[in-house]
PDB file of N, CA and C in Angstrom:
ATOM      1  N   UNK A   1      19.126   7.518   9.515  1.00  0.00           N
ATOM      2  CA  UNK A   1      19.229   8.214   8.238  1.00  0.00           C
ATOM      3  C   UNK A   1      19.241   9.715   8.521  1.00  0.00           C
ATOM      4  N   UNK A   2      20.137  10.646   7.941  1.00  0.00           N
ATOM      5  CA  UNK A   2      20.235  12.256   8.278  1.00  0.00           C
ATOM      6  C   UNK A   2      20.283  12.750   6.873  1.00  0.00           C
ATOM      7  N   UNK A   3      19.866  13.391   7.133  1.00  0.00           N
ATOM      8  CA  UNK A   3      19.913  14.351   5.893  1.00  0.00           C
ATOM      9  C   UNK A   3      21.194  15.648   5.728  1.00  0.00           C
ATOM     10  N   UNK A   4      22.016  15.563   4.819  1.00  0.00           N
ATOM     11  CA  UNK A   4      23.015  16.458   4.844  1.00  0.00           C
ATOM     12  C   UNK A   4      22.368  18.100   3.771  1.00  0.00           C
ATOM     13  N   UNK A   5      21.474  17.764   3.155  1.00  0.00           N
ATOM     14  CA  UNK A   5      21.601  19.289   2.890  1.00  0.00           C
ATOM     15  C   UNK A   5      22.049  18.811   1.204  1.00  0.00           C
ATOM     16  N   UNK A   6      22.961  18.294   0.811  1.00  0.00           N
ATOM     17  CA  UNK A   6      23.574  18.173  -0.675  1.00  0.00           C
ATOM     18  C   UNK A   6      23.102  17.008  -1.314  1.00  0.00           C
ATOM     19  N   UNK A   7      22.415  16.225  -0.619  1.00  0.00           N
ATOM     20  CA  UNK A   7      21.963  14.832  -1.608  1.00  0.00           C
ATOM     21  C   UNK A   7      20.686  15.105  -2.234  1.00  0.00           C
ATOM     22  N   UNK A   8      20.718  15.085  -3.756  1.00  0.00           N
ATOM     23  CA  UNK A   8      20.056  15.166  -4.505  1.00  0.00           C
ATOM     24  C   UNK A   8      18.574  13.966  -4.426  1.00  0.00           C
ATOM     25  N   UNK A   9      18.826  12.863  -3.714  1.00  0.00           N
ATOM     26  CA  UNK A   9      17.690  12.436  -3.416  1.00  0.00           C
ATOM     27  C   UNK A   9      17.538  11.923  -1.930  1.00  0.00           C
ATOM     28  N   UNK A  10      16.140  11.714  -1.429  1.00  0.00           N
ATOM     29  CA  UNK A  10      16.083  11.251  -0.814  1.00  0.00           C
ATOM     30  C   UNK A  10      15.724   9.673  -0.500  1.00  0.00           C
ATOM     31  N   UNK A  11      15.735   9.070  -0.275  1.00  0.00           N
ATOM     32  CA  UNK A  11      15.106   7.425  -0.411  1.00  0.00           C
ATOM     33  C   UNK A  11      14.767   7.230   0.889  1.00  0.00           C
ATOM     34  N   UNK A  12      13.349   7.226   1.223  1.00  0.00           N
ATOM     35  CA  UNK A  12      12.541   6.481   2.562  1.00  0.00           C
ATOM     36  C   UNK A  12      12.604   5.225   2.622  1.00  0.00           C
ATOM     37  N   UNK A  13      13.222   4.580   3.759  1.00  0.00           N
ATOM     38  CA  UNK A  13      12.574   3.555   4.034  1.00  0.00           C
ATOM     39  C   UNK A  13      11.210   2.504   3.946  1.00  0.00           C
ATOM     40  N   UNK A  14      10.601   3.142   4.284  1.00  0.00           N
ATOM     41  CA  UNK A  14       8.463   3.217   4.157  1.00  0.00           C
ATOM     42  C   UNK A  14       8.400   2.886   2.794  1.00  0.00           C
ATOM     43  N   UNK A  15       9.132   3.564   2.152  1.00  0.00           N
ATOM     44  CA  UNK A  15       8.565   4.220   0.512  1.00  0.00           C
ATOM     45  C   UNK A  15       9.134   2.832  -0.806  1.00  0.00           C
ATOM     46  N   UNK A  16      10.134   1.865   0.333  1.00  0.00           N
ATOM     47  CA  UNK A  16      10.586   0.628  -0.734  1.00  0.00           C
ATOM     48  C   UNK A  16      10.385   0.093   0.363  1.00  0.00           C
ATOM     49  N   UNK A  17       9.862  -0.638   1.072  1.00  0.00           N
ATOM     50  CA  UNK A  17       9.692  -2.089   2.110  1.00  0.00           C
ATOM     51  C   UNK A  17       8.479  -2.415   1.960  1.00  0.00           C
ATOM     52  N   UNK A  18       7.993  -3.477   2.307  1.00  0.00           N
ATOM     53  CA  UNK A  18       6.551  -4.570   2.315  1.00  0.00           C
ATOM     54  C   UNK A  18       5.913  -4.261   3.835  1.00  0.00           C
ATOM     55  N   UNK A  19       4.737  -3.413   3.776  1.00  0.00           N
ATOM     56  CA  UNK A  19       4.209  -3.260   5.236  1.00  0.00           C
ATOM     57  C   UNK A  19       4.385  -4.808   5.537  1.00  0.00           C
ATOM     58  N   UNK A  20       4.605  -4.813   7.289  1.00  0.00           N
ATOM     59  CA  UNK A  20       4.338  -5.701   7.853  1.00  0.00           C
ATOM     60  C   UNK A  20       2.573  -5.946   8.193  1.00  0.00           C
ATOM     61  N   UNK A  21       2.262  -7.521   8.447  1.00  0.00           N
ATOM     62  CA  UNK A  21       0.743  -7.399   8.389  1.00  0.00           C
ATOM     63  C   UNK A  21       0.482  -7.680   9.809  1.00  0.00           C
ATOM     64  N   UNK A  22      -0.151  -6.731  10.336  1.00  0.00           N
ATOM     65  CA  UNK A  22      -0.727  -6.784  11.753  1.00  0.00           C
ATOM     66  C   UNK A  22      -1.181  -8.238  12.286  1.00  0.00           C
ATOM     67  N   UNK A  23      -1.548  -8.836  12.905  1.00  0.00           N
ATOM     68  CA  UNK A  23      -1.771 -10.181  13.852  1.00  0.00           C
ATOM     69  C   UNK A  23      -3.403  -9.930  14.102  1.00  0.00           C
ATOM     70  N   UNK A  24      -3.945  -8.792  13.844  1.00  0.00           N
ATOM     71  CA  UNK A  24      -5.512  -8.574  14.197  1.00  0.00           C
ATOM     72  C   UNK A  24      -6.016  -8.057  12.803  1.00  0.00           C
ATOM     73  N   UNK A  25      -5.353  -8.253  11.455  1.00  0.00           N
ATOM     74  CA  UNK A  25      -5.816  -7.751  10.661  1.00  0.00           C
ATOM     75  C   UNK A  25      -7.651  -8.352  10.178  1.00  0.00           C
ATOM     76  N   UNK A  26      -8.301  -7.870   9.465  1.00  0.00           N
ATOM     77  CA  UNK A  26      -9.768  -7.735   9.220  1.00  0.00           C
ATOM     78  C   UNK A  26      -9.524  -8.382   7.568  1.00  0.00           C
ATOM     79  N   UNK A  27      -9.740  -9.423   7.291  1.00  0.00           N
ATOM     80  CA  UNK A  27      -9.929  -9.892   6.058  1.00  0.00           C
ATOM     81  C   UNK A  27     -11.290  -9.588   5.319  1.00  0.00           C
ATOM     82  N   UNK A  28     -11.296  -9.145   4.026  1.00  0.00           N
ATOM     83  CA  UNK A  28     -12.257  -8.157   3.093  1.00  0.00           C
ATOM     84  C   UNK A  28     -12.044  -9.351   2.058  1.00  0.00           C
ATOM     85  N   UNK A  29     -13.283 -10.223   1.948  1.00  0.00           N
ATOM     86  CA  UNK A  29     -13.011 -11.298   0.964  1.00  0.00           C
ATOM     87  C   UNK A  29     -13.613 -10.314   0.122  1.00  0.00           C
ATOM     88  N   UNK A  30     -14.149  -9.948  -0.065  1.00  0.00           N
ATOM     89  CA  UNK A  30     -15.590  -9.012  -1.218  1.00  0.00           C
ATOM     90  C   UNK A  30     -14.496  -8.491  -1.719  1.00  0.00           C
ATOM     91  N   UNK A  31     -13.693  -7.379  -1.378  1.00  0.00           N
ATOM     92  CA  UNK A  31     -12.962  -6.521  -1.939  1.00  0.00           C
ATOM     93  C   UNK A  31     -11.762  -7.542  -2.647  1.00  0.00           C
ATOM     94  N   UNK A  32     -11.433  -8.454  -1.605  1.00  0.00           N
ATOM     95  CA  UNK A  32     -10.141  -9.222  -2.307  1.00  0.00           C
ATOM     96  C   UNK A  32     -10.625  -9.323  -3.787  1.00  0.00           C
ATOM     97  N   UNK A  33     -11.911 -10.136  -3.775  1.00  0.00           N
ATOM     98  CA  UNK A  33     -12.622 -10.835  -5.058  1.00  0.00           C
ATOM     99  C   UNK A  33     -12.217 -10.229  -5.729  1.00  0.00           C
ATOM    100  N   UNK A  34     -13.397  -8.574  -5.578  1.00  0.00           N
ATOM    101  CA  UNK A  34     -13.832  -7.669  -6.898  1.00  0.00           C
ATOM    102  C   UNK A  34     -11.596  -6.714  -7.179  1.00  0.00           C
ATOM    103  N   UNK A  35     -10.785  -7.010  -6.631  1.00  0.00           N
ATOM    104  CA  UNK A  35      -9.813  -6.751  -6.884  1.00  0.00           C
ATOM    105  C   UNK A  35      -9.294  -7.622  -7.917  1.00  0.00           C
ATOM    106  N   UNK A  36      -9.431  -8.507  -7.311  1.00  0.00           N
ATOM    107  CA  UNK A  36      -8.157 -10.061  -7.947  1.00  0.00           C
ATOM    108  C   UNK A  36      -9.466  -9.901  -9.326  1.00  0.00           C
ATOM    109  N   UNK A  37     -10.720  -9.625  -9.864  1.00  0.00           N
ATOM    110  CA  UNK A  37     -11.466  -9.684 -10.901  1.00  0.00           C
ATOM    111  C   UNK A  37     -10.889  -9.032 -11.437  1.00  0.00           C
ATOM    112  N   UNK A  38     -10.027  -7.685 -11.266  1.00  0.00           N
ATOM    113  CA  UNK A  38     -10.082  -6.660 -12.264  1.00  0.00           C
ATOM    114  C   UNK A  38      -8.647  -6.832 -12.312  1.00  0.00           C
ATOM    115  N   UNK A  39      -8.087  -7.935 -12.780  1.00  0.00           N
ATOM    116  CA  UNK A  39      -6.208  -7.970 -12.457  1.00  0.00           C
ATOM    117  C   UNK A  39      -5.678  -8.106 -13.784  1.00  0.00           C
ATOM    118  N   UNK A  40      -6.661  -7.855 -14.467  1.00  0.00           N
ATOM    119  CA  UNK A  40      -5.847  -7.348 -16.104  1.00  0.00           C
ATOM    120  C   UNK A  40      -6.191  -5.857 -16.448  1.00  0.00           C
ATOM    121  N   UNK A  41      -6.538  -5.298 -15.818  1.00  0.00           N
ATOM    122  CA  UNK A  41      -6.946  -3.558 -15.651  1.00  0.00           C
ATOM    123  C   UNK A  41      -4.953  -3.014 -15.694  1.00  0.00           C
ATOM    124  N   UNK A  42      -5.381  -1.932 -16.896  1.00  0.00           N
ATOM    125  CA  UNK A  42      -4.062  -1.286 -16.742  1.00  0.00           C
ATOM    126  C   UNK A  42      -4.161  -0.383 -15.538  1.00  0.00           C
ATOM    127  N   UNK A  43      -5.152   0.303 -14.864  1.00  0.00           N
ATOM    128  CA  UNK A  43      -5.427   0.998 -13.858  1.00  0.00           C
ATOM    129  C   UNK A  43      -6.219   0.345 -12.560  1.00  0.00           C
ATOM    130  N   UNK A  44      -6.211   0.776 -11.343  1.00  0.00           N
ATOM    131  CA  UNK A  44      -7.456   0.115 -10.741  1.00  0.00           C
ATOM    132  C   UNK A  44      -6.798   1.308  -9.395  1.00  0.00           C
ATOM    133  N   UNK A  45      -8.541   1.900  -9.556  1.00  0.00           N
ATOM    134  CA  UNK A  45      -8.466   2.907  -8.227  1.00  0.00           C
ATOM    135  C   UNK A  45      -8.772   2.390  -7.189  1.00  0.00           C
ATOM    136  N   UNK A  46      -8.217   3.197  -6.374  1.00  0.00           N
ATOM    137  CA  UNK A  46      -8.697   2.487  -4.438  1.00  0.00           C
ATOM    138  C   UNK A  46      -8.657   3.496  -3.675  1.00  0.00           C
ATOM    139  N   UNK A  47      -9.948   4.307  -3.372  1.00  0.00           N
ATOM    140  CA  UNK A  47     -10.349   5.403  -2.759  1.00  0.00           C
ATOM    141  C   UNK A  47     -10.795   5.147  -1.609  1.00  0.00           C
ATOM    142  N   UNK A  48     -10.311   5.417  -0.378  1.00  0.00           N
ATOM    143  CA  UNK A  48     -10.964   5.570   1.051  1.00  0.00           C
ATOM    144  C   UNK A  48     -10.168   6.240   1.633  1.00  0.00           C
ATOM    145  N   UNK A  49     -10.857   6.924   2.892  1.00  0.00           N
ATOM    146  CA  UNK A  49      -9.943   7.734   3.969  1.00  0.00           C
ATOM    147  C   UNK A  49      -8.441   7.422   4.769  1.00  0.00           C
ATOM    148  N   UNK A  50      -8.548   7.830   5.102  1.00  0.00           N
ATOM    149  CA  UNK A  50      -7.033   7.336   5.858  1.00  0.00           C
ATOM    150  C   UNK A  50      -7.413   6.101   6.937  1.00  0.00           C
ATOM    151  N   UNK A  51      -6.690   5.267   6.657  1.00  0.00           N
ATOM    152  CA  UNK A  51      -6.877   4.459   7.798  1.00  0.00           C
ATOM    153  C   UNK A  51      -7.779   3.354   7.618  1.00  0.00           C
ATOM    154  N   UNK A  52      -8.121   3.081   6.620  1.00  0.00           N
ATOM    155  CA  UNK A  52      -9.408   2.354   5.949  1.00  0.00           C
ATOM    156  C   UNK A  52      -8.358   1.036   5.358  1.00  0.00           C
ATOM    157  N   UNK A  53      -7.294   0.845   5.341  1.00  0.00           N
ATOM    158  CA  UNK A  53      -6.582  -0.281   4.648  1.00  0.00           C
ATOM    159  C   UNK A  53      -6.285  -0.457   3.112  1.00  0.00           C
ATOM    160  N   UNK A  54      -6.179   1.069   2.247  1.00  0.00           N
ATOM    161  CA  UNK A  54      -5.921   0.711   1.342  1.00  0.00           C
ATOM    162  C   UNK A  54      -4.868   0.052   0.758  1.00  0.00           C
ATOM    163  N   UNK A  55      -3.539   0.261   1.253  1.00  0.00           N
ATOM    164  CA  UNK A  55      -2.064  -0.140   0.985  1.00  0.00           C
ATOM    165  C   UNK A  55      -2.191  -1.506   1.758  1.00  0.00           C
ATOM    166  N   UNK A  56      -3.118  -2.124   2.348  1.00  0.00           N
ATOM    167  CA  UNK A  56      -2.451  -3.734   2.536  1.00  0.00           C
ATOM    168  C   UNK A  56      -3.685  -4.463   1.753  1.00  0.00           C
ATOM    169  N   UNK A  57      -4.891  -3.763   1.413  1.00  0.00           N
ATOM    170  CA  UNK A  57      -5.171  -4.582   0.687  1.00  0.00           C
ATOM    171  C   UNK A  57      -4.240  -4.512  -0.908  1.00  0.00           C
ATOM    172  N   UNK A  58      -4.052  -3.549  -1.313  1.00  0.00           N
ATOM    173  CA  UNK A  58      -3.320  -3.886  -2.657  1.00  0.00           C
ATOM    174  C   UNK A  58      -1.744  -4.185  -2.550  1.00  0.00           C
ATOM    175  N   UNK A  59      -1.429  -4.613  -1.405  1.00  0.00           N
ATOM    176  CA  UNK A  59      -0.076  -5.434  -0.721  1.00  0.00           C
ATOM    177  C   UNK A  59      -0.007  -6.963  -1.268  1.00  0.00           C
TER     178      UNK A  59
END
């Protein structure tokens, strides 16, 4: 993908695909739970640092 300078948008890759799920991933039943509980929430925050797994748990 290059960028010319005149295209009005850009579209990432990353930014529309389904992470792939690692082979050593760490299953968070607690969090799954208290997630999948709140699955009629018009909102639901998910605050942690980088690197903490927020984007595959809400994958």
């Amino acid at each position: 993908m290059t960028y010319e300078g005149n295209d009005p948008f850009i579209l990432l890759p990353s930014k529309i695909s389904v992470p792939e799920i690692a082979s050593k991933i760490l299953v968070r039943s607690s969090l799954n739970q208290l997630l999948a509980s709140h699955h009629t929430a018009k909102l639901v925050l998910v605050h942690a640092p980088a690197g903490y797994g927020k984007t595959t748990l809400v994958s």
